[in-house]
Protein backbone atom coordinates (compact mmCIF):
# COMPACT_ATOMS: atom_id res chain seq x y z
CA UNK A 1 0.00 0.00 0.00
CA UNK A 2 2.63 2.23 1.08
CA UNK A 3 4.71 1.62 -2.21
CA UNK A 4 1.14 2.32 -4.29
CA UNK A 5 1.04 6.18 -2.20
CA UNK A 6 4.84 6.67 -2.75
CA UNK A 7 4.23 6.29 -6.37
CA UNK A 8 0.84 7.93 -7.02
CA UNK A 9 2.40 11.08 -4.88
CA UNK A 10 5.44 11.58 -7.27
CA UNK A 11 2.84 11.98 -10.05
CA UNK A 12 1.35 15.61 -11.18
CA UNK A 13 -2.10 16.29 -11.11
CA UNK A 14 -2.69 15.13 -15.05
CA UNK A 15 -0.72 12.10 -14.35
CA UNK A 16 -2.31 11.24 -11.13
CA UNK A 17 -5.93 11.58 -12.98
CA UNK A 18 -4.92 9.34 -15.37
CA UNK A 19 -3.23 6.78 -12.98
CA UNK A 20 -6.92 6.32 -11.56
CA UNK A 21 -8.31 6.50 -15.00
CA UNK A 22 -5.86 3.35 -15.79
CA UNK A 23 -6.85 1.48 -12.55
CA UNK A 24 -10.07 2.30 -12.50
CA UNK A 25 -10.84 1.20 -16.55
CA UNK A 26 -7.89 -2.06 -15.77
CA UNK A 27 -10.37 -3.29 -12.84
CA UNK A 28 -12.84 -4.73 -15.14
CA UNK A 29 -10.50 -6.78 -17.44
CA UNK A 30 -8.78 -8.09 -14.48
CA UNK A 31 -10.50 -8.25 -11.27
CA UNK A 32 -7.52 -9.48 -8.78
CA UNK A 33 -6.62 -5.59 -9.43
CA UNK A 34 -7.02 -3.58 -6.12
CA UNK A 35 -8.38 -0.25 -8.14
CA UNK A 36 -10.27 0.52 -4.90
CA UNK A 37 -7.15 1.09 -3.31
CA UNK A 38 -5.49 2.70 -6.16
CA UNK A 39 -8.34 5.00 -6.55
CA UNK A 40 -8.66 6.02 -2.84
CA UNK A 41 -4.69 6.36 -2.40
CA UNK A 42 -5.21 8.56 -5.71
CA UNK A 43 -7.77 10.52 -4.89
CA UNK A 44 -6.40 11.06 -0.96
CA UNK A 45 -2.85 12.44 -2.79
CA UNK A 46 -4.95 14.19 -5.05
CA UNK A 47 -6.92 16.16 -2.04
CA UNK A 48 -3.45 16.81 -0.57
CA UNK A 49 -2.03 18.10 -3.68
CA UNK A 50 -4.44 20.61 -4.78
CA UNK A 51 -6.66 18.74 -6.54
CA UNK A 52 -10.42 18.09 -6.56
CA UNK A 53 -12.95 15.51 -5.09
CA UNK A 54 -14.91 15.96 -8.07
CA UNK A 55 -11.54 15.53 -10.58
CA UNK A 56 -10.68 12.54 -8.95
CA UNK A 57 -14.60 11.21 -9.27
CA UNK A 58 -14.74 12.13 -12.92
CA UNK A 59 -11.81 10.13 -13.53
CA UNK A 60 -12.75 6.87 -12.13
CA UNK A 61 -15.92 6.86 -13.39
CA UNK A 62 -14.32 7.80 -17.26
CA UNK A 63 -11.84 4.68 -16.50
CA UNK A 64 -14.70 2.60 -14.85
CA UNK A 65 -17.40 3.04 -17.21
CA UNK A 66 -14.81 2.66 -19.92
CA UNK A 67 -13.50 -0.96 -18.68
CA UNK A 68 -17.22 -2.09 -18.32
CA UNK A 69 -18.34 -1.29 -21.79
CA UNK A 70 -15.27 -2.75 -23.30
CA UNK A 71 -16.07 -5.94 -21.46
CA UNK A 72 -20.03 -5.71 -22.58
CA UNK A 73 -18.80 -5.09 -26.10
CA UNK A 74 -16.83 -8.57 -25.80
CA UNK A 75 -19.68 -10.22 -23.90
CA UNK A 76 -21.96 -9.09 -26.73
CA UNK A 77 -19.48 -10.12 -29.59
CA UNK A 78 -18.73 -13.78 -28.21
CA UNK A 79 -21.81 -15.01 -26.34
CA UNK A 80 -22.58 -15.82 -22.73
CA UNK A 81 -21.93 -20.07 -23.88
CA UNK A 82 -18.43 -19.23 -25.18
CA UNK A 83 -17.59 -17.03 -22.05
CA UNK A 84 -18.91 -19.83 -19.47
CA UNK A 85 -16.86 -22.61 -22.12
CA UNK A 86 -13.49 -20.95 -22.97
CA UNK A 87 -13.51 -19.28 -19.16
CA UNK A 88 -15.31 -21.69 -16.84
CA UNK A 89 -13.15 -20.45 -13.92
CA UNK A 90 -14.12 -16.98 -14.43
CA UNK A 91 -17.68 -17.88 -15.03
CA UNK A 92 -18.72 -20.64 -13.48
CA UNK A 93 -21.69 -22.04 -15.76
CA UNK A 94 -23.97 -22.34 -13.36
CA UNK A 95 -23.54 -18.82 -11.70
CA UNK A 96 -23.37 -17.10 -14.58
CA UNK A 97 -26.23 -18.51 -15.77
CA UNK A 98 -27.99 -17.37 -12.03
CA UNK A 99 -26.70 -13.70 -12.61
CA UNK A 100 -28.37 -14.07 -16.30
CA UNK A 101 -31.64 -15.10 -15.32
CA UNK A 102 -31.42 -12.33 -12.48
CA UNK A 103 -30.74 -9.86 -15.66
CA UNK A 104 -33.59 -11.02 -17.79
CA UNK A 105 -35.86 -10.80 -14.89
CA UNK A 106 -34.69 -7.48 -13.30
CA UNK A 107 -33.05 -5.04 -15.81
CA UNK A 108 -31.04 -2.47 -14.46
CA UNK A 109 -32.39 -2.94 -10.87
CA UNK A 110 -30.20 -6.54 -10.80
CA UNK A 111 -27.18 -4.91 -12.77
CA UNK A 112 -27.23 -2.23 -9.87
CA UNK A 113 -26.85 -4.33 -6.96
CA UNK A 114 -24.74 -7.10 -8.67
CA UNK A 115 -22.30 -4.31 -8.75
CA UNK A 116 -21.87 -4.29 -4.99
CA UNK A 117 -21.23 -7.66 -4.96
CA UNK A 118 -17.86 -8.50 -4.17
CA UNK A 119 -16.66 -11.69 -6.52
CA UNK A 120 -19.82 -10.71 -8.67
CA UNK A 121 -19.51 -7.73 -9.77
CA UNK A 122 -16.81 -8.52 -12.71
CA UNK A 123 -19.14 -10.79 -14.08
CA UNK A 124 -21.79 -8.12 -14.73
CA UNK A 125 -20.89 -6.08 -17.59
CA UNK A 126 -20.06 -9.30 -20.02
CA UNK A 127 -22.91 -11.11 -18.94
CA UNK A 128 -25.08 -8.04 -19.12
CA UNK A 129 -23.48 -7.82 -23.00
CA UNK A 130 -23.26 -11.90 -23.91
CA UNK A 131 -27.36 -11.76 -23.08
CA UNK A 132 -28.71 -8.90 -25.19
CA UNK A 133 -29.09 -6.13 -22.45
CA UNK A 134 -29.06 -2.69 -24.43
CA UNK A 135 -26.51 -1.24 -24.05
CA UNK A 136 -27.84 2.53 -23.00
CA UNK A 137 -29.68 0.99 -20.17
CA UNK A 138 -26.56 -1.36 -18.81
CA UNK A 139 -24.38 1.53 -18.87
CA UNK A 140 -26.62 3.49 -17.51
CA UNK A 141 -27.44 0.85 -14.52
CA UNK A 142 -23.12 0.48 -14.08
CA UNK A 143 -23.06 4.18 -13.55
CA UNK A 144 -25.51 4.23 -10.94
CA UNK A 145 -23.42 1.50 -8.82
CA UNK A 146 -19.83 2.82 -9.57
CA UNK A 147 -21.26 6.52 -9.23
CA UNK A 148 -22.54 5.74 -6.25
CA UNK A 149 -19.40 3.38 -4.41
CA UNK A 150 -16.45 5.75 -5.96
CA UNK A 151 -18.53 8.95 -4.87
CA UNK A 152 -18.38 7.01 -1.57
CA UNK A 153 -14.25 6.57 -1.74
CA UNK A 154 -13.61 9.56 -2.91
CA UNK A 155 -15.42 11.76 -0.21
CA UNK A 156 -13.89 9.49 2.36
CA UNK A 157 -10.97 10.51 0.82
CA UNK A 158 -10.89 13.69 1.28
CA UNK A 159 -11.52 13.48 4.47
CA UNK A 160 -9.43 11.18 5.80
CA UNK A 161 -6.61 14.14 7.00
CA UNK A 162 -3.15 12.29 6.68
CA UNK A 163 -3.71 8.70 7.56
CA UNK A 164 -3.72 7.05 4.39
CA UNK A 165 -3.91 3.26 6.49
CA UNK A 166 -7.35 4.64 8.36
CA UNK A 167 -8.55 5.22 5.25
CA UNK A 168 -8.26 2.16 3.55
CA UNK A 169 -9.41 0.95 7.03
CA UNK A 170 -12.72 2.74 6.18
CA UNK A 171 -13.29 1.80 2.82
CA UNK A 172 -12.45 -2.12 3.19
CA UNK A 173 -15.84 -1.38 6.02
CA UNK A 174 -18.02 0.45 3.49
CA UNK A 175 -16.92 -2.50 1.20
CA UNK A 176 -18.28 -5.42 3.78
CA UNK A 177 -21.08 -3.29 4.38
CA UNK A 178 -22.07 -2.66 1.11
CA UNK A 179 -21.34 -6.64 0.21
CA UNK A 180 -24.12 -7.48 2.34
CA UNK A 181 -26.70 -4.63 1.46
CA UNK A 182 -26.44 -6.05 -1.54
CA UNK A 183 -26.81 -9.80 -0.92
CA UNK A 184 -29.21 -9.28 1.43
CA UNK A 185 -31.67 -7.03 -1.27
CA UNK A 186 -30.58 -9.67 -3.72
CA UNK A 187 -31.79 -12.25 -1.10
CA UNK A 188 -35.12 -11.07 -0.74
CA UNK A 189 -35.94 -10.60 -4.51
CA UNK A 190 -34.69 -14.34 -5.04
CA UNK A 191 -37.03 -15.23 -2.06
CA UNK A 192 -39.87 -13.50 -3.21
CA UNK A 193 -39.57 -14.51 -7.19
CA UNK A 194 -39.79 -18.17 -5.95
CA UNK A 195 -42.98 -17.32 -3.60
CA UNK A 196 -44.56 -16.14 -6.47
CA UNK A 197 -43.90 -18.98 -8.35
CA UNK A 198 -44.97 -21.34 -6.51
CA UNK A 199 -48.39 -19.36 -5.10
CA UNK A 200 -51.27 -20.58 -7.15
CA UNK A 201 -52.46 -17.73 -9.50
């Protein structure tokens, strides 16, 4: 972590931007990335440096919102059987196939809170693109979540005086916490799909 601030503070403020742009657009082609961390280091230098909550925001949403559409535009070009075939790992036939029946059912609304979903959320934007979502309404449902979450990191960021470790303290909580919002509001419209289905009409 403390290698990650050394870095991202030797950086100017155009450079810095577009370090988070990087991290932020890198996230969605490979997951394992810690972006979160790159973009809250980023955006705390950033707030130290004379720069702008609202700079560092527009920037992870360009590189964000960029990463995801790249991956729908894949997802739409190759089909969700090839993805769950040629990457079985990455997505696991038979939970990809759960988030894409959650998709079909619930538009944006599922694409939202999948988003939250640690381990999940990766999955969303080529599965959202290998099942036919338009793709208008999927980015618009992405930029709702990542809006939201990196609007989150970014004011903690600038708030977080000079402890960059309490920080990322802060943001691994609003992380857990927001993991289990989101399961738990994914719970309950899985649990009340199936009572519907099986209560006589």
């Amino acid at each position: 972590m403390h290698a990650w601030l050394d870095w991202l503070s030797t950086l100017s403020a155009p450079w810095l931007y577009g370090a988070i742009v990087v991290a932020a657009f890198a996230e969605n082609i490979f997951p394992p990335l810690p972006a979160d961390t790159v973009v809250a280091l980023g955006a705390f230098v950033a707030a130290r440096t004379g720069g702008s909550a609202v700079g560092a925001w527009s920037a992870t949403m360009i590189g964000n919102l960029g990463g995801a559409m790249t991956m729908f535009a894949i997802g739409r070009r190759v089909g969700l059987h090839w993805l769950t075939a040629r990457y079985p790992r990455v997505f696991p036939g038979d939970a990809t196939m759960r988030v894409a029946l959650r998709f079909r059912e619930r538009g944006i609304a599922a694409i939202v809170v999948s988003r939250f979903l640690p381990g999940v959320r990766a999955l969303v934007p080529p599965v959202a693109g290998a099942i036919g979502m338009r793709a208008v309404r999927s980015a618009s449902a992405m930029a709702i979540a990542s809006g939201a979450w990196y609007g989150i990191v970014c004011w903690l960021a600038f708030h977080a005086g000079l402890n960059a470790d309490a920080l990322l303290e802060q943001i691994a909580a609003q992380q857990r916490i927001a993991g289990v919002v989101a399961a738990g509001i994914l719970a309950i419209v899985i649990a009340s799909f199936v009572w519907r289905r099986r209560t006589p009409q």
